[in-house]
Structure formats: structure tokens, C-alpha cells
Protein backbone atom coordinates (compact mmCIF):
# COMPACT_ATOMS: atom_id res chain seq x y z
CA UNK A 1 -7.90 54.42 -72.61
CA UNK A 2 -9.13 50.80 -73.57
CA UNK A 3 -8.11 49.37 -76.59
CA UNK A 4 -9.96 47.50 -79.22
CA UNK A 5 -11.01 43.72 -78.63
CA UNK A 6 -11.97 41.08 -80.63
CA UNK A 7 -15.49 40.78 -81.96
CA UNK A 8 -16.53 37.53 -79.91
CA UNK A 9 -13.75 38.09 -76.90
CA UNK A 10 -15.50 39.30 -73.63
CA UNK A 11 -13.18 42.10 -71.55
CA UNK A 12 -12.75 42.83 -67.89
CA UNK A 13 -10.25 45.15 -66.33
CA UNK A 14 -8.71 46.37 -62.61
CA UNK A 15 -8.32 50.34 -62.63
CA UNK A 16 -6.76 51.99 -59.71
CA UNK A 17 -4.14 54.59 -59.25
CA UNK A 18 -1.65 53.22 -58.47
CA UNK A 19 -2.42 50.22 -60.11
CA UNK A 20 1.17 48.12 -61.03
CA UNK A 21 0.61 46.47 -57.27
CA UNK A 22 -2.63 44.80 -58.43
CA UNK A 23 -3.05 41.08 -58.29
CA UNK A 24 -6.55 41.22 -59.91
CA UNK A 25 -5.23 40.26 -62.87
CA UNK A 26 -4.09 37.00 -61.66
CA UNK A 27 -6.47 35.97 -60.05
CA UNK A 28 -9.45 36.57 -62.36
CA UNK A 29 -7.46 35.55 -65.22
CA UNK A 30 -7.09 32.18 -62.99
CA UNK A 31 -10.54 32.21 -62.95
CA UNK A 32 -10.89 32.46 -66.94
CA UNK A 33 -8.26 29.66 -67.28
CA UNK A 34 -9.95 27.39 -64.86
CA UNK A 35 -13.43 27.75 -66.25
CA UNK A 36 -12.64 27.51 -70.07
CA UNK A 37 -13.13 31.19 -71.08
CA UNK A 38 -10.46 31.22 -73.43
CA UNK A 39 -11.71 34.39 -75.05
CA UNK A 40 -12.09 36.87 -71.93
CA UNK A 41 -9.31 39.15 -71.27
CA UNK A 42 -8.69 41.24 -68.29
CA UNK A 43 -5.95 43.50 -67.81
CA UNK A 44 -5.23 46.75 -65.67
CA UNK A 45 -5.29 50.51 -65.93
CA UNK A 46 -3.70 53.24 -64.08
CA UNK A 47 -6.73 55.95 -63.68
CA UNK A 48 -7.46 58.55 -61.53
CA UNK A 49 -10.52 60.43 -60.58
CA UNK A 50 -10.04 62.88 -63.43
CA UNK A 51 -9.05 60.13 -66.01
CA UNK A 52 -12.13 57.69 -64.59
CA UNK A 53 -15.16 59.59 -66.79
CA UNK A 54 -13.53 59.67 -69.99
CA UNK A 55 -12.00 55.98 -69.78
CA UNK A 56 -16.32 54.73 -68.75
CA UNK A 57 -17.67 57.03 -71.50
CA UNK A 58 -15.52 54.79 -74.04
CA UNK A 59 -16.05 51.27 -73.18
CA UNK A 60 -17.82 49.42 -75.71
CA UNK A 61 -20.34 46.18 -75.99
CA UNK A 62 -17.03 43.87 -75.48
CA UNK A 63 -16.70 44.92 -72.18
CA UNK A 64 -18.29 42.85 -68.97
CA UNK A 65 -17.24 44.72 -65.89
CA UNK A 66 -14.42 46.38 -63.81
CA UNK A 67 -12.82 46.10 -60.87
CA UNK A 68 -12.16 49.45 -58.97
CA UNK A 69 -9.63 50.32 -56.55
CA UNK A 70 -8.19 53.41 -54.85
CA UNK A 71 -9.21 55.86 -55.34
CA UNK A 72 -11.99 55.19 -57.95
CA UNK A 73 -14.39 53.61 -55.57
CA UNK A 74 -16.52 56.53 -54.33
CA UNK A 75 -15.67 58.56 -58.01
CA UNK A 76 -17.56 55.60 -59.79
CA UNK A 77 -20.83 56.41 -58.49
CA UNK A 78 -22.14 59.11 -60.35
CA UNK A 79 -21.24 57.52 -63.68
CA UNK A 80 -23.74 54.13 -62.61
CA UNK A 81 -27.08 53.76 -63.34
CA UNK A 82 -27.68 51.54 -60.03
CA UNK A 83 -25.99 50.51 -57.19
CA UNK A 84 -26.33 47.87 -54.86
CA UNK A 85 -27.94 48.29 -51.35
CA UNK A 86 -24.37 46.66 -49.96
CA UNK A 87 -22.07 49.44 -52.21
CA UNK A 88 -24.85 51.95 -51.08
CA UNK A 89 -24.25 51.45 -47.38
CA UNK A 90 -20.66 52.52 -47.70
CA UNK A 91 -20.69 54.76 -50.51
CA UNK A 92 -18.19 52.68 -52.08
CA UNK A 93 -17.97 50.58 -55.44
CA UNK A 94 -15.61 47.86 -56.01
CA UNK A 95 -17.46 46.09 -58.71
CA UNK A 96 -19.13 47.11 -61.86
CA UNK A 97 -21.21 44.85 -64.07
CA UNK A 98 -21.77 46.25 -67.56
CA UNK A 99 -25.41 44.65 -68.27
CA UNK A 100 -26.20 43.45 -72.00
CA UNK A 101 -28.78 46.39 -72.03
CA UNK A 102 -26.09 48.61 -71.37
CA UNK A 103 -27.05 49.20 -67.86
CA UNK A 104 -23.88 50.01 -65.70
CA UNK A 105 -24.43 48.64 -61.95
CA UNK A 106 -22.24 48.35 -59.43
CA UNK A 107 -21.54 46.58 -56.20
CA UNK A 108 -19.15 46.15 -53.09
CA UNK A 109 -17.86 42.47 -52.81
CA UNK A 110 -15.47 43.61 -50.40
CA UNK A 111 -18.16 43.10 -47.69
CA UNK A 112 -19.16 39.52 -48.46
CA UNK A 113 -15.46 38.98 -48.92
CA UNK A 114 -14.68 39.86 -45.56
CA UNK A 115 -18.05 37.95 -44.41
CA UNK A 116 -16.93 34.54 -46.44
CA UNK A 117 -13.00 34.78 -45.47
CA UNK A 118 -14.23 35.20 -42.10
CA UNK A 119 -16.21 32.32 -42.12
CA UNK A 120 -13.73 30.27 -44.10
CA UNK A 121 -11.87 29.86 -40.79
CA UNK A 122 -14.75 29.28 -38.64
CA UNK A 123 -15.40 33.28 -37.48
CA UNK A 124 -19.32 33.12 -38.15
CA UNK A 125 -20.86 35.13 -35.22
CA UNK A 126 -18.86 36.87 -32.48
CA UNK A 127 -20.23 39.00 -29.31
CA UNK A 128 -17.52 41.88 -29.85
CA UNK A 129 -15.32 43.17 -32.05
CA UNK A 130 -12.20 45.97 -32.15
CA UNK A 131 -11.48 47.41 -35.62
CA UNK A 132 -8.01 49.05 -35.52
CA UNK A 133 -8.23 52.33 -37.87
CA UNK A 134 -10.79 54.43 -39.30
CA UNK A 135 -10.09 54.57 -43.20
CA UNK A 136 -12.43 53.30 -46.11
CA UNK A 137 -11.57 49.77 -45.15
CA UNK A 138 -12.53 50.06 -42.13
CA UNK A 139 -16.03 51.09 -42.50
CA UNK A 140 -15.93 48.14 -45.02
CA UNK A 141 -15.04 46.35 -42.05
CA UNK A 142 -18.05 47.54 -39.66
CA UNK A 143 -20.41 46.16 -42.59
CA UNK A 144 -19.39 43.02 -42.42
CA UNK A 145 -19.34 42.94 -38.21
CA UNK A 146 -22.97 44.04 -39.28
CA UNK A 147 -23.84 40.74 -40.39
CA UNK A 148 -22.05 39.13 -37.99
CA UNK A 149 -21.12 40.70 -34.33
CA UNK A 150 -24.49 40.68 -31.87
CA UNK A 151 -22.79 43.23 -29.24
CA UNK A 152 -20.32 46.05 -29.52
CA UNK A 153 -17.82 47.17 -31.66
CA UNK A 154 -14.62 49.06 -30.40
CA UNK A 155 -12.57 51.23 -32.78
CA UNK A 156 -9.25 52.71 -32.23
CA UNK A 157 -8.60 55.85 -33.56
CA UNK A 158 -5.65 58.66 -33.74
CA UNK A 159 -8.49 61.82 -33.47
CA UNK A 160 -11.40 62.88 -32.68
CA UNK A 161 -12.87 63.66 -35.97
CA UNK A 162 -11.74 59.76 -37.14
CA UNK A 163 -13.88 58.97 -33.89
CA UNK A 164 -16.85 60.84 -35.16
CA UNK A 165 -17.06 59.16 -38.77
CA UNK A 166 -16.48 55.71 -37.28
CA UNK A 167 -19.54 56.11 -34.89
CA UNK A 168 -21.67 57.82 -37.56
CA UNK A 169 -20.81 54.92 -39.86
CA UNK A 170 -21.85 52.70 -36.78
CA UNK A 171 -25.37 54.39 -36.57
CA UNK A 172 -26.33 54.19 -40.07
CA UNK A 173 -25.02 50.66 -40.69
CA UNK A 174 -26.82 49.62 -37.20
CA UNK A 175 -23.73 48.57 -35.13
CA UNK A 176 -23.01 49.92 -31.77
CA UNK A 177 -19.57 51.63 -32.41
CA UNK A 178 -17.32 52.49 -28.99
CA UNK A 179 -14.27 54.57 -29.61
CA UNK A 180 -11.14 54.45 -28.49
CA UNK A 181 -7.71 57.01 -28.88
CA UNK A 182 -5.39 54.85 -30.72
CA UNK A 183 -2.67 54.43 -27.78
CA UNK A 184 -4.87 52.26 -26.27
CA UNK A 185 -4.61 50.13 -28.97
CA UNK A 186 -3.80 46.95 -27.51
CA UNK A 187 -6.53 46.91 -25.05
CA UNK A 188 -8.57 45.34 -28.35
CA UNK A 189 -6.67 42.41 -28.33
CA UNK A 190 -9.38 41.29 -25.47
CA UNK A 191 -12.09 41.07 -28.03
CA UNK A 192 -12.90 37.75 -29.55
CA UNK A 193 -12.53 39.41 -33.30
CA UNK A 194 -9.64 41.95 -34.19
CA UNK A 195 -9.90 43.34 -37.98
CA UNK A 196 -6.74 45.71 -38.44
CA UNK A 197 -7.80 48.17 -41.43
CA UNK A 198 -4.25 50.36 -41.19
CA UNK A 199 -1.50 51.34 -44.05
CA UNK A 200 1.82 48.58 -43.45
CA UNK A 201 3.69 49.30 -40.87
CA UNK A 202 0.96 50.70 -38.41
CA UNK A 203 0.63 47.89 -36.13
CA UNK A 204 4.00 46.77 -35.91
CA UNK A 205 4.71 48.00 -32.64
CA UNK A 206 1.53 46.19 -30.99
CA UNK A 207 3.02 42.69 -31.86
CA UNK A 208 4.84 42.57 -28.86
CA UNK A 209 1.61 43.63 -26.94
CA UNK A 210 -0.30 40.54 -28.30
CA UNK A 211 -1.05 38.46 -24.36
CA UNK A 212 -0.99 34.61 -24.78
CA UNK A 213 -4.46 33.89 -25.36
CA UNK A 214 -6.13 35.66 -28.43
CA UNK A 215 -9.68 34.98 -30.69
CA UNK A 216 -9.14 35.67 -34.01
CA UNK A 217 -7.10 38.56 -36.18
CA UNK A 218 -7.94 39.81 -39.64
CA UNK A 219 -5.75 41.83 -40.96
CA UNK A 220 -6.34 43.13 -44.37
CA UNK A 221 -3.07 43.48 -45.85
CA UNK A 222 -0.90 40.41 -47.88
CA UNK A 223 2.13 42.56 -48.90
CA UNK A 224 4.58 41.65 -46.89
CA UNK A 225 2.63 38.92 -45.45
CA UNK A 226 3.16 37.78 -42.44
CA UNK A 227 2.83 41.48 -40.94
CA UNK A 228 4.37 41.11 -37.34
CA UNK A 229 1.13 41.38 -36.01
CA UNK A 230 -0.33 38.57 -37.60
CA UNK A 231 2.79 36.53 -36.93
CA UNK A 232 2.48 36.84 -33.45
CA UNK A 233 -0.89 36.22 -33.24
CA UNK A 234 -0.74 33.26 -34.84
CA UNK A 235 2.72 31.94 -32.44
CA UNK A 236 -0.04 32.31 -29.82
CA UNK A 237 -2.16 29.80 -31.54
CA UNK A 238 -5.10 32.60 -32.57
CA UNK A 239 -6.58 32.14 -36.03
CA UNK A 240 -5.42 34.51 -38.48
CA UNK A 241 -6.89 36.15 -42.09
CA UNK A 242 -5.22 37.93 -44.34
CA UNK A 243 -5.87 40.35 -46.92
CA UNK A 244 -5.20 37.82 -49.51
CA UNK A 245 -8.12 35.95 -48.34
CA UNK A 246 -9.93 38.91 -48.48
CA UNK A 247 -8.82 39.67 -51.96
CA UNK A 248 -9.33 36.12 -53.15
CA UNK A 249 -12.80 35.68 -51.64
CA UNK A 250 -13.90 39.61 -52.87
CA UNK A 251 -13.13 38.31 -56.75
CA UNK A 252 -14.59 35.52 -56.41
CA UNK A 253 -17.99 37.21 -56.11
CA UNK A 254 -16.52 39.57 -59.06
CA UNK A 255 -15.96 36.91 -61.29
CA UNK A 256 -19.35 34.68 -60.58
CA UNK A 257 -21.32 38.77 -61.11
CA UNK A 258 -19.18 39.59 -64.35
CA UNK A 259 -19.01 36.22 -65.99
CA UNK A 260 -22.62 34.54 -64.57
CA UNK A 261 -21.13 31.36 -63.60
CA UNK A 262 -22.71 29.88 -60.48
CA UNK A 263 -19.53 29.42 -58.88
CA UNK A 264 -16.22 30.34 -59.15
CA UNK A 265 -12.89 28.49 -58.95
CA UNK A 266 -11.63 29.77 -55.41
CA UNK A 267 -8.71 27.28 -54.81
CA UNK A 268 -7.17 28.18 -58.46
CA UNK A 269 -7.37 31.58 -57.79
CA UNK A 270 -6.00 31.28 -54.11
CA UNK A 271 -3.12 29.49 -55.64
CA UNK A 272 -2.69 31.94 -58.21
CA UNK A 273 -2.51 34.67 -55.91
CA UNK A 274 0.30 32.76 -53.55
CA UNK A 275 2.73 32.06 -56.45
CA UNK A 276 2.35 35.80 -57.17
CA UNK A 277 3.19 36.54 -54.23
CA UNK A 278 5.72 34.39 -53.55
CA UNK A 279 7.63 35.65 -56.57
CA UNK A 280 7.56 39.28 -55.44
């Protein structure tokens, strides 16, 4: 359960289960450092969906948002007085501002994240897509091709029932969603924009199935980082994102909604992230 703070300090937290993984904390405490905000705190918390009610119901006036990860982000919603059109279209919640009025809202950055790391490297509009998987992330994934893929989107899948959510996601977020069983896998590398949604491990065996001349790969995981995937995508010269631009560019929105600055300090909190990881 959260602790007392101090009377003037400002709070923000991470809470997840598991949760020791997390590199929230470093980054948005980059943030805090970079920006002055000597007296905001923000820590994390292993809770689950039983534990998630009582630890809300107990947060007091010092408190200015949270961070939610697996597998909190669909549990959240019922305990919100609003949520965001974007966290709406997913039925997922990443973000929760606590307002002054004591309004709880919350939000998914995790689909501007995708849109801005994206278009950090250039990826603004494509005419296809291939999503490998068909998990939460991935119907993240198909609402940020929303906002930026004009034709079809192909996603490979190990059953028939994953097939059926990934197209009914596709319908109500307006993309056209093909489906594909899962050992044909490599046929997406064809397609100018690859986003790889899958657990570590998954893909490994398709890095040897990567042909000579790619588009671009995101693939949303930073731990290990390279995956072999991505490292062979990027010996063929293809541009590559990882999750930790993802996860970088996702708090970044966090941190501007919780704290009101106009803009936060992305290249601190990149950097933060990379010594953290490189320390692991």
C-alpha cells in the first residue's frame, strides 16, 4: 500500500505484477531530475488485479498519477471516472492522471509512443503493414498503424480464435486486418513495416528468414536487446525500433500529462534508460 509523503512533495508510481523488471522508475525520475522537480517521487509497486482497488481507494491529495502495467491495464478501468477516446479504443490504460478535483482519468500513451518512435526514425506513413502476434500489444500496435498505414494490415497468428480478435480489433479501430497462421511468418518480412508484438524468444527462429532487402522492424521488446531478429534486420541495412524507444517515447507523454510541463526531457530519459540497461 502507499506510504505517507511529504506535505509539499508531489508522488507518482509504476504498479505492475511483476513489477522488479520496471524501468519506469528511471526514466521518469530522469525526467524529475532534468526538469528541477526536486520534490516529486516515483517509485514502484507489485499489485495485482485483486490488490489494484484497495491500493486506488487509498491514494491521497499527494499523489499525481500512475503508470500501469501487466496486468492492471484493463482492471483500472472501472475504478476511473474518464477515459480517453485513445485508452477507450483498446480497452486498455497505461496512464492515470489524478486531477486536483480529484477526478481520476486515464489514458494509453502506448499508442502515441509507438506513433512518435515510429516517426523518430522516419516511419511516418506506410502502404502495408505485418504485425507478428495477437496479444494486448499487438492491438496496441494496430492503433497506431491506424494513424499511420493507408492499405492493409497482415497479422500472423498461432489459431484461429487469435485470428478472430485481431480482425475484430481491425474493424472497430478501422484498419483492414488480413490474417495469417503463424508458420507463414516470414512471408511479412515483404511489407514495408514489421511490428513484432511476441514474448522473447518467439521470433528467434525467423532471423535467419530475414531476405536482403527489408523496410523497417519494430520490435517491442529491449530486454535482451538486440533480439536476433532485430539484429539481422538491421545487418541488412533495414531501420530498426525497439521497445526501449517505445518505452522512452510512451513516458514521455506520461510525464508531460502527470507533471503539466509542455515538454519533456526525452534525451535524459533515453540515456537513463540505456545505462540501466547496460548495467543489467
Amino acid at each position: 500500500m502507499p506510504t505517507p509523503a511529504s506535505e509539499t512533495g508531489r508522488r507518482a508510481a509504476v504498479l505492475g505484477s511483476p513489477i522488479a523488471h520496471s524501468l519506469s522508475p528511471v526514466l521518469h525520475r530522469a525526467a524529475y531530475a532534468e526538469l528541477g522537480l526536486d520534490d516529486w517521487t516515483y517509485d514502484r509497486f507489485e499489485v495485482d488485479e485483486a490488490g489494484l482497488p484497495g491500493f486506488v481507494g487509498e491514494l491521497d491529495g499527494t499523489w499525481a498519477g500512475l503508470s500501469l502495467t501487466m496486468p492492471l491495464k484493463r482492471a483500472i478501468i472501472p475504478l476511473l471516472d474518464e477515459i480517453t477516446g485513445t485508452a477507450a479504443a483498446v480497452e486498455a490504460v497505461n496512464t492515470v492522471v489524478l486531477r486536483e478535483d480529484g477526478r481520476r482519468v486515464g489514458d494509453n500513451t502506448d499508442i502515441p509512443g509507438m506513433v512518435a518512435a515510429l516517426g523518430e526514425q522516419g516511419v511516418e506513413k506506410v502502404e502495408s503493414a505485418a504485425v507478428l502476434g495477437a496479444g494486448a500489444t499487438a492491438s496496441s500496435a494496430l492503433a497506431a498503424l491506424a494513424r499511420i498505414c493507408a492499405g492493409p494490415v497482415t497479422a500472423y497468428v498461432r489459431s484461429e480464435a487469435r485470428a478472430e480478435e485481431m480482425r475484430g480489433w481491425g474493424e472497430r479501430l478501422g484498419v483492414d486486418v488480413r490474417t495469417a497462421e503463424w508458420e507463414r511468418a516470414a512471408e511479412a518480412f515483404d511489407a514495408p513495416l514489421v511490428i513484432a508484438t511476441t514474448p522473447a524468444g518467439t521470433t528467434n527462429a525467423l532471423a535467419t528468414a530475414v531476405p536482403d532487402r527489408v523496410g523497417a522492424l519494430f520490435d517491442v521488446l529491449y530486454d535482451p536487446w538486440p533480439t536476433p531478429l532485430a539484429a539481422a534486420w538491421a545487418d541488412r541495412g533495414g531501420k530498426v525500433v525497439g521497445g526501449l524507444d517505445l518505452l522512452v517515447h510512451q513516458a514521455v507523454l506520461q510525464v508531460e500529462q502527470m507533471t503539466g510541463v509542455p515538454e519533456a526531457p526525452l534525451a535524459a530519459m533515453r540515456a537513463a534508460g540505456e545505462r540501466a540497461l547496460a548495467a543489467r
